[in-house]
Every structure is written in C-alpha cells, then in structure tokens.
C-alpha atoms as a PDB file:
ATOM      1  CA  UNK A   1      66.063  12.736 201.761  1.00  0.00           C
ATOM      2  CA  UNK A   2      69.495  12.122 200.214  1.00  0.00           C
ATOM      3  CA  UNK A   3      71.387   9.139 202.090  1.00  0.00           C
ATOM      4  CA  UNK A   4      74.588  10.644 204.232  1.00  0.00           C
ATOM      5  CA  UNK A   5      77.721   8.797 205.401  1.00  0.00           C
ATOM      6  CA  UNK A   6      77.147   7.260 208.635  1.00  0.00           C
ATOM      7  CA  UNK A   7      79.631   6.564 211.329  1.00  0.00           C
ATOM      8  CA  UNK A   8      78.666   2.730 212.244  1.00  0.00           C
ATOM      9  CA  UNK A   9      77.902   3.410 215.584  1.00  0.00           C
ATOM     10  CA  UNK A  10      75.032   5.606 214.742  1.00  0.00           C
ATOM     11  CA  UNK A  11      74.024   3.294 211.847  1.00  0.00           C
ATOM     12  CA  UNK A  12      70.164   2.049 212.510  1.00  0.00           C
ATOM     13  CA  UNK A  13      70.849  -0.431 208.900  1.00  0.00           C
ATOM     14  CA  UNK A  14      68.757  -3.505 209.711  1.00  0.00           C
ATOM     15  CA  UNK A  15      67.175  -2.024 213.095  1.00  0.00           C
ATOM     16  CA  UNK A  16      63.285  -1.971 213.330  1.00  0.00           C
ATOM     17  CA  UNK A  17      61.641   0.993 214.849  1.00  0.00           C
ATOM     18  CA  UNK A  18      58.343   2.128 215.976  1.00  0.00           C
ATOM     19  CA  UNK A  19      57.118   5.301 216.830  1.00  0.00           C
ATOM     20  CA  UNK A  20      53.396   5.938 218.090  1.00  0.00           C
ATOM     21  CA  UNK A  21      51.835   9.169 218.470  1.00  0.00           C
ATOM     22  CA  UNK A  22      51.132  11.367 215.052  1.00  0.00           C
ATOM     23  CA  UNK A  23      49.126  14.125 216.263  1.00  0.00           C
ATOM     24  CA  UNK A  24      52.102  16.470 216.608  1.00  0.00           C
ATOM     25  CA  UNK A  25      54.464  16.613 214.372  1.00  0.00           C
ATOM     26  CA  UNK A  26      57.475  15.326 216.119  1.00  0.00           C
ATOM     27  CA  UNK A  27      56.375  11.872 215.164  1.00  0.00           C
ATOM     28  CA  UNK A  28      56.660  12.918 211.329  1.00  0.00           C
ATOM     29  CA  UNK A  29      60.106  14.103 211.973  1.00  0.00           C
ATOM     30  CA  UNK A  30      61.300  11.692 214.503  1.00  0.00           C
ATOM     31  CA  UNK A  31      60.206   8.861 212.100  1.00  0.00           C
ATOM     32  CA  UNK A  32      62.186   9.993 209.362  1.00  0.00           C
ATOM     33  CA  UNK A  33      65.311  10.436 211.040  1.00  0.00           C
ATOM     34  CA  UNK A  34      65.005   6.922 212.273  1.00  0.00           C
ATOM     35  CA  UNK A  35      64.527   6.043 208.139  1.00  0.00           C
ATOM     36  CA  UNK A  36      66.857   7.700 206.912  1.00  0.00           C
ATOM     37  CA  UNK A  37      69.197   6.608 209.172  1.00  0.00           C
ATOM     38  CA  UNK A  38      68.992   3.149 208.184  1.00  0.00           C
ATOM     39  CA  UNK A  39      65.729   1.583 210.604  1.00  0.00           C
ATOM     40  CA  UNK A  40      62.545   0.501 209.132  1.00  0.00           C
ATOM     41  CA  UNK A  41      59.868   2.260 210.780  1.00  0.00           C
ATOM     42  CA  UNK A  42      56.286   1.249 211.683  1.00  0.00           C
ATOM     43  CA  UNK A  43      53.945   3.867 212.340  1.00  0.00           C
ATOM     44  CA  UNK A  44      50.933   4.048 214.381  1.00  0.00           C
ATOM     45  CA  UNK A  45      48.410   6.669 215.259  1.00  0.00           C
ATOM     46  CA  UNK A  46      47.345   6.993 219.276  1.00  0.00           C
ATOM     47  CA  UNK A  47      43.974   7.430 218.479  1.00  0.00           C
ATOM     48  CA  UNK A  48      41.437   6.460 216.271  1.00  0.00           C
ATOM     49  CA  UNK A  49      40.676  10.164 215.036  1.00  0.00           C
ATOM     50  CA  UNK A  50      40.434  10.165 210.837  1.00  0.00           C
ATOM     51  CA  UNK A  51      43.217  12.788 210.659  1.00  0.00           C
ATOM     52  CA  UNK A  52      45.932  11.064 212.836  1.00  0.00           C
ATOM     53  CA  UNK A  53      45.269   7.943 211.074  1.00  0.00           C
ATOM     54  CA  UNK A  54      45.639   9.188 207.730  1.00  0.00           C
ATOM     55  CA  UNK A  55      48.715  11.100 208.957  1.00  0.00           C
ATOM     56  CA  UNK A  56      50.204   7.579 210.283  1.00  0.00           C
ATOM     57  CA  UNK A  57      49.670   6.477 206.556  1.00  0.00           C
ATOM     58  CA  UNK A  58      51.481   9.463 205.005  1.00  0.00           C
ATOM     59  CA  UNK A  59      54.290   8.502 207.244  1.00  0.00           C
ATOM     60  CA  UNK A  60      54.170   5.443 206.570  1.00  0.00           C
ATOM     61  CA  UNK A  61      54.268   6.281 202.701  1.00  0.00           C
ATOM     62  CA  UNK A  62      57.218   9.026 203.160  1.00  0.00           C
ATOM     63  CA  UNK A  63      59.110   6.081 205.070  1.00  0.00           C
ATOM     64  CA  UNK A  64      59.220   3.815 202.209  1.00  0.00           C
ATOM     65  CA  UNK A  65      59.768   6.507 199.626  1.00  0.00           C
ATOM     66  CA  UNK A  66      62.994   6.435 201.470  1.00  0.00           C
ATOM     67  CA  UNK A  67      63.566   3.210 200.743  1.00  0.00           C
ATOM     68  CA  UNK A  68      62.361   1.425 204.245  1.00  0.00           C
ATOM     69  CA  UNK A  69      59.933  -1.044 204.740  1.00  0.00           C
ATOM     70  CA  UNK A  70      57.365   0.582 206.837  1.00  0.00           C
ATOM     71  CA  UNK A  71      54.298  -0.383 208.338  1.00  0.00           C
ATOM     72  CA  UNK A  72      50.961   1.685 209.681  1.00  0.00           C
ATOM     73  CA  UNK A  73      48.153   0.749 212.177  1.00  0.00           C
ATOM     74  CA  UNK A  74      45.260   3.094 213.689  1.00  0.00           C
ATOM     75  CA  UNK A  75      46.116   2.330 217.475  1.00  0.00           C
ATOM     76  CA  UNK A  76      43.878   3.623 220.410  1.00  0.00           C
ATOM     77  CA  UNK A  77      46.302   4.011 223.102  1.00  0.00           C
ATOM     78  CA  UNK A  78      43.898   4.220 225.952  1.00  0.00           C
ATOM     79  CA  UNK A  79      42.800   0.584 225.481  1.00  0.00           C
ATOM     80  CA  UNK A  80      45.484  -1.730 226.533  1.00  0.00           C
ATOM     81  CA  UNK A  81      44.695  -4.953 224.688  1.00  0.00           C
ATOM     82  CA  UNK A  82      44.075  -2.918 221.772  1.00  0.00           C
ATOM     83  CA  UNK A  83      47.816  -2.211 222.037  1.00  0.00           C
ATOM     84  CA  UNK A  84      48.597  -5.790 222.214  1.00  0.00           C
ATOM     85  CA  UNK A  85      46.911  -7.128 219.899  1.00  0.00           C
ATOM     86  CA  UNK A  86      48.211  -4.396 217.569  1.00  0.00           C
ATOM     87  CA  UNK A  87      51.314  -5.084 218.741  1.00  0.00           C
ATOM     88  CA  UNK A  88      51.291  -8.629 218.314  1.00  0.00           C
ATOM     89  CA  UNK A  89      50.067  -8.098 214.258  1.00  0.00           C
ATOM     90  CA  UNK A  90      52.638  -5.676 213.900  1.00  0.00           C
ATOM     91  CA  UNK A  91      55.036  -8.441 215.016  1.00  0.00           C
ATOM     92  CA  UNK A  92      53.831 -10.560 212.890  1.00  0.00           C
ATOM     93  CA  UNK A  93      53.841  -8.056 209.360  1.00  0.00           C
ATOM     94  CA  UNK A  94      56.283  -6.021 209.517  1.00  0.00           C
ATOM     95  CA  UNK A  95      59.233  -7.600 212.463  1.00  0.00           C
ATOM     96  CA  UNK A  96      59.337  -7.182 215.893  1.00  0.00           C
ATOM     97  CA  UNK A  97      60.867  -3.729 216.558  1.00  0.00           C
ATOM     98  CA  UNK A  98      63.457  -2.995 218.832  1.00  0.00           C
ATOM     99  CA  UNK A  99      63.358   0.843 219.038  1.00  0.00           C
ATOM    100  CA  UNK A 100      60.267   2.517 220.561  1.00  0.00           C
ATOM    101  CA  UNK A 101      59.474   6.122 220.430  1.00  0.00           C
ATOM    102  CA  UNK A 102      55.961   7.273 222.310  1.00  0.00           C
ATOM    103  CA  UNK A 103      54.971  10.212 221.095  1.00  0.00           C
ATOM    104  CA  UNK A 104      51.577  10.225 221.936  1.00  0.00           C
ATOM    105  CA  UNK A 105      50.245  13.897 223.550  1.00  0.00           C
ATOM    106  CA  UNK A 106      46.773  14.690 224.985  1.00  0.00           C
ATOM    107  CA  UNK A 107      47.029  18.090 226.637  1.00  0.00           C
ATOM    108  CA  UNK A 108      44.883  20.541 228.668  1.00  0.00           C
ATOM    109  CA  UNK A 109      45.384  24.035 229.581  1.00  0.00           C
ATOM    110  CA  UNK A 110      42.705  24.499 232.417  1.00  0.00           C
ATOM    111  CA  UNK A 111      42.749  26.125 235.511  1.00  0.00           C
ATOM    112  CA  UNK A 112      43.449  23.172 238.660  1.00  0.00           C
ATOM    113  CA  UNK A 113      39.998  23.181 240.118  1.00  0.00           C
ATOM    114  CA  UNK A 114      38.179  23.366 236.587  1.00  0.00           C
ATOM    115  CA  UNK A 115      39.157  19.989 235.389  1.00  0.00           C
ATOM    116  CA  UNK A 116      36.752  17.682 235.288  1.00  0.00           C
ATOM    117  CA  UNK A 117      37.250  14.095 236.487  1.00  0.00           C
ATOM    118  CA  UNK A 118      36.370  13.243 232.601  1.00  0.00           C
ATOM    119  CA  UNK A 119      39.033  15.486 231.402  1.00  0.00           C
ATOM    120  CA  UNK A 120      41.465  13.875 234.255  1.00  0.00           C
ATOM    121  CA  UNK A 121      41.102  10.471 233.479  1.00  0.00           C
ATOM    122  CA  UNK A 122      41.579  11.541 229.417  1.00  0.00           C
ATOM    123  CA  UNK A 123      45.054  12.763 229.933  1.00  0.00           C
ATOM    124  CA  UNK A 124      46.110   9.898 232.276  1.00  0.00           C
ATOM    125  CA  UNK A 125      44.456   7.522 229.486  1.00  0.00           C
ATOM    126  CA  UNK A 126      46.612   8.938 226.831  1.00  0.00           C
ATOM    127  CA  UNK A 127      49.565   9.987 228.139  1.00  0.00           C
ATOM    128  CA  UNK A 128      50.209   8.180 231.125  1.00  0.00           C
ATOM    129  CA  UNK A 129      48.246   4.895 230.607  1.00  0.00           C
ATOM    130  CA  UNK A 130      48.540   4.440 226.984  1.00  0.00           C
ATOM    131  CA  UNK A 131      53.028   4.695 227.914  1.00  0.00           C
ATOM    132  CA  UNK A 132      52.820   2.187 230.256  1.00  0.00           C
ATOM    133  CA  UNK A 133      50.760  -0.220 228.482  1.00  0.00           C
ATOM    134  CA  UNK A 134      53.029  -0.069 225.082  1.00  0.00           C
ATOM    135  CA  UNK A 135      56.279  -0.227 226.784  1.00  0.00           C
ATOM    136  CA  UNK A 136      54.904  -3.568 228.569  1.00  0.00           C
ATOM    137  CA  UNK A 137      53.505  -4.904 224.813  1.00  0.00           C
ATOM    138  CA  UNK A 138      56.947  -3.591 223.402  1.00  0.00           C
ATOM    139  CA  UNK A 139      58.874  -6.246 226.028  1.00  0.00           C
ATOM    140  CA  UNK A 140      56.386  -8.752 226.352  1.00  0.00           C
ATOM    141  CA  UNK A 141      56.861  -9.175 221.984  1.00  0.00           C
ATOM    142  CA  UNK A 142      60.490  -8.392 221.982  1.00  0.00           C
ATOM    143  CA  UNK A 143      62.121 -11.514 220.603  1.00  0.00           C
ATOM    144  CA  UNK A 144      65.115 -12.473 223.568  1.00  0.00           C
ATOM    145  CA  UNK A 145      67.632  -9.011 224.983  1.00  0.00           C
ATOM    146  CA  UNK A 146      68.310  -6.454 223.803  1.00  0.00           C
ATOM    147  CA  UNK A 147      69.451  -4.106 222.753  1.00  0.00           C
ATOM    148  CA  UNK A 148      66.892  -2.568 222.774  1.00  0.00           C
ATOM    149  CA  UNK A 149      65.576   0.933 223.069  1.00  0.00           C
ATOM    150  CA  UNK A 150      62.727   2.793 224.274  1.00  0.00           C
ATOM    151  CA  UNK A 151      62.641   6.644 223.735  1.00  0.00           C
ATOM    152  CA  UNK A 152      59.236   8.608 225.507  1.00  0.00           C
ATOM    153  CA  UNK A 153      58.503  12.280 223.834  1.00  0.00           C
ATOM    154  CA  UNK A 154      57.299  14.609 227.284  1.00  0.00           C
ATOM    155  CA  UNK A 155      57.416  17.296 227.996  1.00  0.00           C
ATOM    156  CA  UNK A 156      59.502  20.226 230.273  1.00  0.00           C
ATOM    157  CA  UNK A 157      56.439  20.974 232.303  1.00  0.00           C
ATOM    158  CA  UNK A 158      56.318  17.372 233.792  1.00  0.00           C
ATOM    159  CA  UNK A 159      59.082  18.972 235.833  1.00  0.00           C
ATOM    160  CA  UNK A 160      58.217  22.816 235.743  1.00  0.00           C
ATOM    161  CA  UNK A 161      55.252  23.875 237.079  1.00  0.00           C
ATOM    162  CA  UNK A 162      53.361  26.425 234.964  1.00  0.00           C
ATOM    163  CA  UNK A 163      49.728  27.891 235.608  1.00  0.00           C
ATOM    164  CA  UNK A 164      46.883  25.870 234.469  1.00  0.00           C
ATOM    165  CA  UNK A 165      48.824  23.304 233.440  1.00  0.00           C
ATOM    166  CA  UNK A 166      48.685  20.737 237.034  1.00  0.00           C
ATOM    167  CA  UNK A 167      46.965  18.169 235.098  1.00  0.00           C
ATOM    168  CA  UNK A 168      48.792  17.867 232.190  1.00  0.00           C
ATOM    169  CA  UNK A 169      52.306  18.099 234.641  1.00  0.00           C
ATOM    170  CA  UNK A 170      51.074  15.478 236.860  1.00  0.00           C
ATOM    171  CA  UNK A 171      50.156  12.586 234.329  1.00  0.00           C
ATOM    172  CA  UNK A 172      53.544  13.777 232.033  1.00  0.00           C
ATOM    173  CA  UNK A 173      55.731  13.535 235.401  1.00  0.00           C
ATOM    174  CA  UNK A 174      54.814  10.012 235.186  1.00  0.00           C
ATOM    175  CA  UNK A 175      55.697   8.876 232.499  1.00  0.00           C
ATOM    176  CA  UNK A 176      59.225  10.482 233.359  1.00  0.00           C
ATOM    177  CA  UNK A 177      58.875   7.875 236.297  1.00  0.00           C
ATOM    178  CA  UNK A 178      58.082   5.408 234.509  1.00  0.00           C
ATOM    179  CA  UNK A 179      61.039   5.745 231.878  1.00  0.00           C
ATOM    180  CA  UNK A 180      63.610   5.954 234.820  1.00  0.00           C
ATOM    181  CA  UNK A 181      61.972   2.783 236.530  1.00  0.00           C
ATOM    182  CA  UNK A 182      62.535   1.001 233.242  1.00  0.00           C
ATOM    183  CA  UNK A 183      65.920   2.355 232.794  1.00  0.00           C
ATOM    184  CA  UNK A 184      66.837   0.139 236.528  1.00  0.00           C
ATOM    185  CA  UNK A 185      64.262  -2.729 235.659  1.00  0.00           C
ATOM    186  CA  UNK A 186      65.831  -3.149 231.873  1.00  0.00           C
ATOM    187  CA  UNK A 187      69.704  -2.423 231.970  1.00  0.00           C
ATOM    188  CA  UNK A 188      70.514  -5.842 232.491  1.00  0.00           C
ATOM    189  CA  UNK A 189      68.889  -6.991 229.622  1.00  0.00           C
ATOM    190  CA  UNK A 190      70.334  -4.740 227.467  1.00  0.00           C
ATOM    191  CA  UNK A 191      67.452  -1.813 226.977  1.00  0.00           C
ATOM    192  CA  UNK A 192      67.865   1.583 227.593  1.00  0.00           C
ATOM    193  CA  UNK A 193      65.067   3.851 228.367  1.00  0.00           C
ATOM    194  CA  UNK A 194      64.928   7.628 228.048  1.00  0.00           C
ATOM    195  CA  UNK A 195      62.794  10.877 227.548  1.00  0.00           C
ATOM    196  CA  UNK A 196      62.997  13.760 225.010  1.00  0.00           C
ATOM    197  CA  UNK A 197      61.422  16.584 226.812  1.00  0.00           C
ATOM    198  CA  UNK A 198      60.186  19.824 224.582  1.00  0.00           C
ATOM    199  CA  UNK A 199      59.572  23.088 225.270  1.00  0.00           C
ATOM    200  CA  UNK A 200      57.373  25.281 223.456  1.00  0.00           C
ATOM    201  CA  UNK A 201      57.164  24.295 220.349  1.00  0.00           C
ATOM    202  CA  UNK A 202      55.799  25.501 217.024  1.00  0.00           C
ATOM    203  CA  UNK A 203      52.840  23.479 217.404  1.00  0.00           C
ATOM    204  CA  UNK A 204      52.355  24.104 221.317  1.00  0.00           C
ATOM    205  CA  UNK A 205      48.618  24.872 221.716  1.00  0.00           C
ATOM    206  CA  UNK A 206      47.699  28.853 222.844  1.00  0.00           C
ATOM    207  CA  UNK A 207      51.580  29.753 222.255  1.00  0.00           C
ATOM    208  CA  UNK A 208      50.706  33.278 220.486  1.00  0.00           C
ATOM    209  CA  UNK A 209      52.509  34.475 217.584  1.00  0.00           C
ATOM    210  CA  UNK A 210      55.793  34.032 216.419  1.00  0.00           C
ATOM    211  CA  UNK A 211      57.391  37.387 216.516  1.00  0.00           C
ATOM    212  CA  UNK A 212      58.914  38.658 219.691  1.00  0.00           C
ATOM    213  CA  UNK A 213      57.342  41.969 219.619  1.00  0.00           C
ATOM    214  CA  UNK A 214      54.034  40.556 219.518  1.00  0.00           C
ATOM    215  CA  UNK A 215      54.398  37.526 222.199  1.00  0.00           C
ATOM    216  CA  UNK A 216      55.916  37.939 225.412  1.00  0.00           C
ATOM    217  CA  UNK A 217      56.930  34.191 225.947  1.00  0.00           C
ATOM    218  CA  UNK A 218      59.324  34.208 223.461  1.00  0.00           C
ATOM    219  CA  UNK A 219      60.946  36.926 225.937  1.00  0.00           C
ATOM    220  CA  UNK A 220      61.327  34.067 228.259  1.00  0.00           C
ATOM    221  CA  UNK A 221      63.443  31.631 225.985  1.00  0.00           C
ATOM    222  CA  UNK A 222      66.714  32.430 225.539  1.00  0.00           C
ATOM    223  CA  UNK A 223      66.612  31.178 222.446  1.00  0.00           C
ATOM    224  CA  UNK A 224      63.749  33.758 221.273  1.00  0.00           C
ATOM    225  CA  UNK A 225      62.114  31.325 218.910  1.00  0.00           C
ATOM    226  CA  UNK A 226      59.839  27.988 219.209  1.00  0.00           C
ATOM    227  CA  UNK A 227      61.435  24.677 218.519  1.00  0.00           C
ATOM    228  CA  UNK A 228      60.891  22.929 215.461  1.00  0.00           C
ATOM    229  CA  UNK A 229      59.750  19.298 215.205  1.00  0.00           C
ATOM    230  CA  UNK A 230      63.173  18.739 212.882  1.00  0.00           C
ATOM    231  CA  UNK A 231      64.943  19.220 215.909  1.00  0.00           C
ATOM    232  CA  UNK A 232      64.060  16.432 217.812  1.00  0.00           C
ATOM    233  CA  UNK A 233      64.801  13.943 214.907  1.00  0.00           C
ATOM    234  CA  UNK A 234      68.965  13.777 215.653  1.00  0.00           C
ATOM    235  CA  UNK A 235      68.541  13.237 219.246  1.00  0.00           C
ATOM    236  CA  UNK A 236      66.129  10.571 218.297  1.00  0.00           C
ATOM    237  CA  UNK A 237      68.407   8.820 216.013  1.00  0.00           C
ATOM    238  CA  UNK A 238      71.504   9.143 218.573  1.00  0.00           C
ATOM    239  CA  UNK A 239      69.286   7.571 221.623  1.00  0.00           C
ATOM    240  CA  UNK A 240      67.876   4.964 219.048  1.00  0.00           C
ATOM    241  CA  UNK A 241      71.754   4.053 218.275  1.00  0.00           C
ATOM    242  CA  UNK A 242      74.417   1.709 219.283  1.00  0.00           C
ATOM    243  CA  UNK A 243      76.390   4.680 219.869  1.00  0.00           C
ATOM    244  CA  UNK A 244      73.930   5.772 223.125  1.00  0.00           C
ATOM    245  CA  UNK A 245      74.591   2.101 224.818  1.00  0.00           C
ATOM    246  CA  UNK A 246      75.759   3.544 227.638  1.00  0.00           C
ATOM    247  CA  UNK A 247      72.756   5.966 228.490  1.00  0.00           C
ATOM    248  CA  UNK A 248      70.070   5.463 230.528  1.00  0.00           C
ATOM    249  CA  UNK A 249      67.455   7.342 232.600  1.00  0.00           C
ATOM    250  CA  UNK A 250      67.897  10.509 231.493  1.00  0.00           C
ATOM    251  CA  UNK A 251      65.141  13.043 230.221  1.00  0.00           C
ATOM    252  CA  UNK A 252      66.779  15.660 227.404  1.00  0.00           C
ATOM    253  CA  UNK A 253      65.642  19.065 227.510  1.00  0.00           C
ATOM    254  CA  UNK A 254      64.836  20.071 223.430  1.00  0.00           C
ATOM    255  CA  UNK A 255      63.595  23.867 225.066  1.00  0.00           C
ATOM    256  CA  UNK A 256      65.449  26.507 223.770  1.00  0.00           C
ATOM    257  CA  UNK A 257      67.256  26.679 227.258  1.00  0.00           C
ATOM    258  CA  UNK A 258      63.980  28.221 228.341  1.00  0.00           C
ATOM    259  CA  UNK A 259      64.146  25.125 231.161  1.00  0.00           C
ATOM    260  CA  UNK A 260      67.694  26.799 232.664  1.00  0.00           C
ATOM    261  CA  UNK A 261      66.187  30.752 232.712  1.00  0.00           C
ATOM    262  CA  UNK A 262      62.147  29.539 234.500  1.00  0.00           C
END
C-alpha cells in the first residue's frame, strides 16, 4: 500500500499494535490499516490450527513489506497462561503494544436445545474467555498509562437475537460487557475500550449467495450486499488513534444498517 498524508491526530507513527484472531479476515485487513497508518503490528493466531498460524505469518510478512516491524506468535486463546506467557515474549521481542484488537471468532449456528455442553464451553473458551484473559495480559504488561487502546471485533447478534444463534449471542454479549466494564475501570488511566460489531459479512458462515435474487437475506439489509473485511480497517485505525481520545464504551455497528431495519 502506497503511504497517504495523515492528519497527526490519526497518525499511529511510533504506536505498537496487536491484533489476535486470524481466522476471519478482518484481522488481515484490520492489521494493515493499523500498518499503514504508521503502528507496528504484532500478529497472533487464536488457535493453534496450521492454517490460522500460517495466516498470522503472512500477516506478519505483508506488515513489514509495508515497512513495519511486525511480529507473529501461534496463540491458543482458550488457555490463559498461554496468553501470558505469549504476551510477556511478545513484550520482550517486538515492544509492549499499546493498541489491542481481539478478533478472535468461534461460532455456532445450532438450534438452543441441540448444543452440547462441549460445544458451550468452546464458544465461551474462545470468544468470551480467551477476551477477558488478553485484555488482563494486555494491562498487566502495559508499561505505566496510557493511552492506551483496546478495540474487541463482535458481533450485531450479541445484541439481536436471531434463530439458532442463543449460544453464540450469549458468550458475544459478553464480551460487549466486558468492553464497557473496562471502558469505567480504565478511563482514568488513560485507555479506552470499544467494540466493532459486524453484520453479515462476506465470510459469515451459511450466508447463501451473493446475488439478491438468489438469497433472501440480502432483502433484509438495506444495504443489499455483505460487508467486506476492508471496511472495518478505517474504523480500526480511527478507534486505535489519538484522534478517538475522547471515546469510550461504545460498540459500532459495521452492518449494512441491517441492525436499524431487524
């Protein structure tokens, strides 16, 4: 990516940033906003799957292609003192970051009384779990204040209900909680905390095809289209930034206004 003329209050020069979660691609494109913004970005994966870790590497590589230093690390985000210990080398090779972006995403489409307590316990593990434990390794590491900034990717149906979808809504509603706790626990240290909520997406699992004719959700989004991963990567970059100081506790709606017609 060419380098473009930043105003300095949405300059990330000199800023460290780390996004985990590569399964989807929004942590592809939300990484290289933050790069070529101006942040060095570490990448990690949330599992320990082959193709998410070799995806955190490509990352990784397309990050310092762009001239960052970047870092990658095969996390498993269901075993806290994996996380801190990861968190702890990371500190120690690449910087302590002080932008965090969770982008980590188990989900299940299953009908309420179908899920198993093994299937349960998976998305709390991952989504849920695996949040809470890296925004605690995040502050425990973080050299002094801030600012600092953490940024969790969720989704709208932590706040919508949709059919077959009460698991995945319950353990995603808390990690809405938990940003807004940390947005009151953190302010006066100088973090913010905040959530980018999507909609469907173009990589949304069981979302049909993409032409209206042929799929009847899109007749629900205003915007008759799925999102695209590129279009999470400004609002990344602005919530990452000097420039969003001031906010705090909010979730963002990146949905196509689909959230405003349900």
């Amino acid at each position: 990516m060419a380098e473009w003329n930043r105003n300095p209050g949405f300059d990330l020069s000199g800023k460290k940033a780390l996004v985990v979660g590569c399964a989807n691609p929004a942590g592809r494109a939300i990484a290289l906003a933050l790069a070529e913004a101006g942040a060095d970005v570490a990448v990690a994966s949330a599992t320990t799957d082959g193709e998410e870790m070799l995806e955190a590497r490509r990352i990784a590589k397309d990050v310092a292609a762009l001239g960052r230093q970047s870092f990658s690390q095969g996390w498993d985000v269901t075993l806290p003192t994996n996380i801190q210990v990861s968190m702890k080398q990371l500190g120690k090779e690449f910087g302590h970051p002080s932008i965090l972006v969770y982008n980590a995403d188990a989900v299940l489409a299953k009908p309420f009384e179908k899920v198993t307590d093994a299937e349960f316990a998976r998305l709390q593990a991952v989504n849920q779990t695996g949040a809470f434990a890296t925004a605690r390794s995040f502050i425990r590491e973080f050299q002094g204040d801030g600012p600092g900034r953490l940024i969790f990717v969720t989704s709208i149906f932590a706040e919508r209900g949709v059919e077959g979808l009460a698991a995945y809504t319950t353990v995603k509603s808390g990690v809405i909680g938990l940003s807004t706790a940390l947005s009151q626990e953190l302010a006066a240290r100088g973090f913010t905390s905040n959530c980018i909520a999507t909609g469907w997406m173009d990589w949304t699992p069981g979302r049909g095809p993409d032409e209206i004719g042929a799929n009847l959700l899109l007749r629900f989004i205003p915007m008759r289209r799925f999102g695209h991963a590129d279009e999470l990567g400004a609002l990344a970059v602005l919530l990452a930034s000097d420039a969003a100081g001031y906010i705090s506790g909010q979730v963002f709606h990146v949905d196509g206004g689909v959230s405003q017609h349900l």
